[in-house]
Protein backbone atom coordinates (compact mmCIF):
# COMPACT_ATOMS: atom_id res chain seq x y z
CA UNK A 1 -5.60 -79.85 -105.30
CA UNK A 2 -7.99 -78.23 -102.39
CA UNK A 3 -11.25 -77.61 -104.10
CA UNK A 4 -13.48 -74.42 -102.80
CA UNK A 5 -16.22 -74.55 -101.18
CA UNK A 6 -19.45 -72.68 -103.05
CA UNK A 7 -20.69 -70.35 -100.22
CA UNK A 8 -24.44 -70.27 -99.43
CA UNK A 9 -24.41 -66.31 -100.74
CA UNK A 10 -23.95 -68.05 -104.47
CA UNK A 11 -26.34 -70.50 -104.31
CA UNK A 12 -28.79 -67.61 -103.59
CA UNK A 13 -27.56 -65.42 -106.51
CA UNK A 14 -27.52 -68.63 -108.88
CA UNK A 15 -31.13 -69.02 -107.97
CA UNK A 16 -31.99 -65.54 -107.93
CA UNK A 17 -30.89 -65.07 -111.31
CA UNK A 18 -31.98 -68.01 -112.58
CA UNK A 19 -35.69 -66.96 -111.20
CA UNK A 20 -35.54 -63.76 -112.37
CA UNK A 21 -34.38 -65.10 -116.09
CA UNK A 22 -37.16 -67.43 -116.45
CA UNK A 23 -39.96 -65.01 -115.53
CA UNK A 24 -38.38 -62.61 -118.16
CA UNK A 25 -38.20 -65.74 -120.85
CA UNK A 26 -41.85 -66.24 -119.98
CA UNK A 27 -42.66 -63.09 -120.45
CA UNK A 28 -41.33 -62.53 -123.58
CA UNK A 29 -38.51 -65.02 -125.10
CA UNK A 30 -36.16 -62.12 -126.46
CA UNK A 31 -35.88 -59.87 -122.71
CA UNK A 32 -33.08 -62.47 -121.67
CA UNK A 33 -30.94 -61.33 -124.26
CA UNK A 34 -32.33 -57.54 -123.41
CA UNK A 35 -31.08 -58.22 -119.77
CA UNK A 36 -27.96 -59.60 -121.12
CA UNK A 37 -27.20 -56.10 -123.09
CA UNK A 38 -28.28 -53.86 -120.20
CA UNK A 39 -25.95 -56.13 -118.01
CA UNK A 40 -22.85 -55.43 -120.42
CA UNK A 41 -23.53 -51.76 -120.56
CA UNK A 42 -23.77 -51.58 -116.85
CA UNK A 43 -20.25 -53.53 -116.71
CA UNK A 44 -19.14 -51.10 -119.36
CA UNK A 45 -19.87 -48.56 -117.33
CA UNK A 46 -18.65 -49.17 -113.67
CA UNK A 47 -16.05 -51.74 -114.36
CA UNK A 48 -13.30 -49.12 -113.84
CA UNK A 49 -14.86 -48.10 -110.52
CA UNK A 50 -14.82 -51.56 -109.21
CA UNK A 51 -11.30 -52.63 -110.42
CA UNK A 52 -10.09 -49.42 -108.53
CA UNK A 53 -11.88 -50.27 -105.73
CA UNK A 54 -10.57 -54.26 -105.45
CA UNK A 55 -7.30 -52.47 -105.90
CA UNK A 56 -7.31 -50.29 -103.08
CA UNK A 57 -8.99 -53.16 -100.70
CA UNK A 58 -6.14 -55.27 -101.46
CA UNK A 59 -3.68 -52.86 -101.27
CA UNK A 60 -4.75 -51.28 -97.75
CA UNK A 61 -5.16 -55.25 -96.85
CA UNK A 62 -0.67 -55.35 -97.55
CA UNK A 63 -0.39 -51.95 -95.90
CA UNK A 64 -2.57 -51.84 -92.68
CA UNK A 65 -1.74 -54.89 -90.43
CA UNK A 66 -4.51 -56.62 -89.04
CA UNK A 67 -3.07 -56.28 -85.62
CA UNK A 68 -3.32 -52.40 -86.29
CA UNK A 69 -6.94 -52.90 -87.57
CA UNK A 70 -7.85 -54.62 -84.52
CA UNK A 71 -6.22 -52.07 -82.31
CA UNK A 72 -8.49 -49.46 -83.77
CA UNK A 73 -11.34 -50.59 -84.64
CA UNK A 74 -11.32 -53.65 -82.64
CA UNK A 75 -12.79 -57.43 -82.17
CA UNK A 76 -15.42 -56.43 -79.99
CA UNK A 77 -18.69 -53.28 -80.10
CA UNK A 78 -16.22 -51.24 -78.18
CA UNK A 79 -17.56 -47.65 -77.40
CA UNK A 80 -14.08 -46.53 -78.88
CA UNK A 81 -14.46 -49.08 -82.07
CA UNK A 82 -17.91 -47.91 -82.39
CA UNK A 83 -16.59 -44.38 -82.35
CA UNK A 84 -13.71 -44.59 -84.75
CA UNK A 85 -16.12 -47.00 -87.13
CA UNK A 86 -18.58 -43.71 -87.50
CA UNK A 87 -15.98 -41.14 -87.50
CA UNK A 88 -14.43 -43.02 -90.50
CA UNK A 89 -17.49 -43.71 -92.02
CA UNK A 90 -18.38 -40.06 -92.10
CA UNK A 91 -15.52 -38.80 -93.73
CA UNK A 92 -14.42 -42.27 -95.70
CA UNK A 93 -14.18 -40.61 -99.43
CA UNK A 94 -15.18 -43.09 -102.40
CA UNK A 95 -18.46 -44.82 -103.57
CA UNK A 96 -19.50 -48.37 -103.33
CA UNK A 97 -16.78 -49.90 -105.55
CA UNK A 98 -14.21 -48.51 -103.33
CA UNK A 99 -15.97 -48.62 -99.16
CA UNK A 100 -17.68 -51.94 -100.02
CA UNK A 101 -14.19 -54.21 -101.02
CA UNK A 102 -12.47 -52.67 -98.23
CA UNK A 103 -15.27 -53.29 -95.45
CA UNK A 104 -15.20 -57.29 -96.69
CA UNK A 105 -11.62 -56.75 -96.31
CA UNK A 106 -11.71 -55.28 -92.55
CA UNK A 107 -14.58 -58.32 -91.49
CA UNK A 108 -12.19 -60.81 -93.27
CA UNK A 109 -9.53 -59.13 -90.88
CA UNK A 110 -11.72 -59.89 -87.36
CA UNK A 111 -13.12 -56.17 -87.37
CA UNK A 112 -16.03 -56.65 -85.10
CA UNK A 113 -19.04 -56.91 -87.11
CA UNK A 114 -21.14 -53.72 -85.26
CA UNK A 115 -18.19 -51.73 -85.70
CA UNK A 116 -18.49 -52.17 -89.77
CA UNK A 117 -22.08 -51.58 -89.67
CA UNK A 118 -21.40 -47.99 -88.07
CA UNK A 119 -19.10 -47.56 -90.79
CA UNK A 120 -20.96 -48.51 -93.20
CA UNK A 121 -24.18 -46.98 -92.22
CA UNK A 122 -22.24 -43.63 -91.32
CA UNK A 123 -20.69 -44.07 -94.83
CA UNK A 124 -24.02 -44.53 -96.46
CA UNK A 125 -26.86 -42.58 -94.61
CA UNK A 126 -24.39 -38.98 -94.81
CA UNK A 127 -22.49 -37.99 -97.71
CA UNK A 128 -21.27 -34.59 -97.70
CA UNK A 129 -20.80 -34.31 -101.75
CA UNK A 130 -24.29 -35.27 -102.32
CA UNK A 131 -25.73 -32.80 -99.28
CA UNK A 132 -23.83 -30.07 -101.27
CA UNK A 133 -24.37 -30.95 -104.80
CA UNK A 134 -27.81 -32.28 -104.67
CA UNK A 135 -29.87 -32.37 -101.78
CA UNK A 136 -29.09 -28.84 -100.48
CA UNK A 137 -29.55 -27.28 -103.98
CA UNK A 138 -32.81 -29.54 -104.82
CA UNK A 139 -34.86 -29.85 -101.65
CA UNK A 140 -33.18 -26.68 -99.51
CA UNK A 141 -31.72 -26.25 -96.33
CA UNK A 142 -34.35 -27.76 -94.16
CA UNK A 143 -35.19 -30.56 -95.65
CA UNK A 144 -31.39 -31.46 -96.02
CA UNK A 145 -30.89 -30.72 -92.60
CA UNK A 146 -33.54 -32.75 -91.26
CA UNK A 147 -32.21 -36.07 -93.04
CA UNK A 148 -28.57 -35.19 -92.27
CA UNK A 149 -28.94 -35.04 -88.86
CA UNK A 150 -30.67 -37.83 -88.18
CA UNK A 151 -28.51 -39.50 -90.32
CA UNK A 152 -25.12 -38.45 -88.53
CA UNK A 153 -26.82 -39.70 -84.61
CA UNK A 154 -28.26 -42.92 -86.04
CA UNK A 155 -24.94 -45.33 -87.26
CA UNK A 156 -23.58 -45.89 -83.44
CA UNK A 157 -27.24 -47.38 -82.71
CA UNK A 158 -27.24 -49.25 -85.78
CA UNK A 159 -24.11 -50.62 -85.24
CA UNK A 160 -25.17 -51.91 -82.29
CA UNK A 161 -28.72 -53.42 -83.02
CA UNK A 162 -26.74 -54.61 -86.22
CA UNK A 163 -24.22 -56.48 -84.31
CA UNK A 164 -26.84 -58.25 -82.40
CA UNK A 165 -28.97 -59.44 -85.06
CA UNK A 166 -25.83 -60.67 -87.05
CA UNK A 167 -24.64 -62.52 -83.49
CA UNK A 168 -27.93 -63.92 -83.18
CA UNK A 169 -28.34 -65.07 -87.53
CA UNK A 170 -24.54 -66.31 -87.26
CA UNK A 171 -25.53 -68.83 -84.31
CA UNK A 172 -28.28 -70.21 -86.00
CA UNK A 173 -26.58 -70.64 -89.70
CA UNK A 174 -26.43 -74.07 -90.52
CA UNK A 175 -22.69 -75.54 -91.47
CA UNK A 176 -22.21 -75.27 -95.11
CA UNK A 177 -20.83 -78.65 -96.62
């Protein structure tokens, strides 16, 4: 039987948590178990999201080749990857649970790195519910404007200074055993 290797992105959670558990025991010995119930209502709550979301990774992982995710988004910062990343990313519907899961799913794939950060910036920085629904209605016009816009140029550049950075972190990550 192949055993798994424990990724480096574990060992930092594991220690994390385990940080952030003994400052609360310290604290006061009962906000552990406090933790522990806000943890379970937060599960409670989003669970459904996040199944959903795992579903409809996998699922566009069986139905979208990865040849055909190459050939549009591509292995390489492409001007036209770049461009279909933030196009995508601007009108991708869905929260977190649901964008998140399939992005791991399109890097998994060999989607260029810089092309996901567009789409995920795009997808974050501008959300057209939340312009209408909240921002517009709550801060105006102007101020919605302002942050939109910005918002809407910036995920190309990102994308780009992102894939850069994660070329230059990914050379200089040590093996894992």
């Amino acid at each position: 039987m192949k055993q798994k290797k424990v990724n480096l992105n574990l060992w930092i959670l594991l220690a994390l948590l385990l940080g952030v558990a003994g400052a609360a025991f310290i604290k006061n010995p009962q906000l552990p178990f406090r933790g522990l119930q806000a943890s379970g209502r937060l599960i409670n709550s989003v669970w459904l999201e996040m199944l959903l979301g795992f579903l409809m990774a996998g699922l566009l992982d069986v139905l979208i080749s990865s040849e055909t995710l190459i050939r549009w988004l591509g292995t390489a910062d492409t001007p036209k990857g770049i461009l279909i990343g933030w196009v995508v990313g601007l009108v991708m519907p869905g929260g977190p649970y649901i964008f998140f899961p399939v992005a791991a799913g399109l890097l998994n794939k060999g989607v260029n790195p810089g092309v996901l950060m567009t789409l995920l910036t795009a997808k974050t920085l501008v959300s057209p519910i939340r312009a209408l629904t909240y921002e517009a209605p709550l801060l105006g016009w102007p101020m919605t404007l302002a942050r939109l816009l910005p918002g809407i140029l910036a995920p190309p550049l990102l994308g780009l200074a992102g894939n850069f950075v994660f070329q230059l972190l990914k050379n200089r990550q040590p093996p894992l055993p």
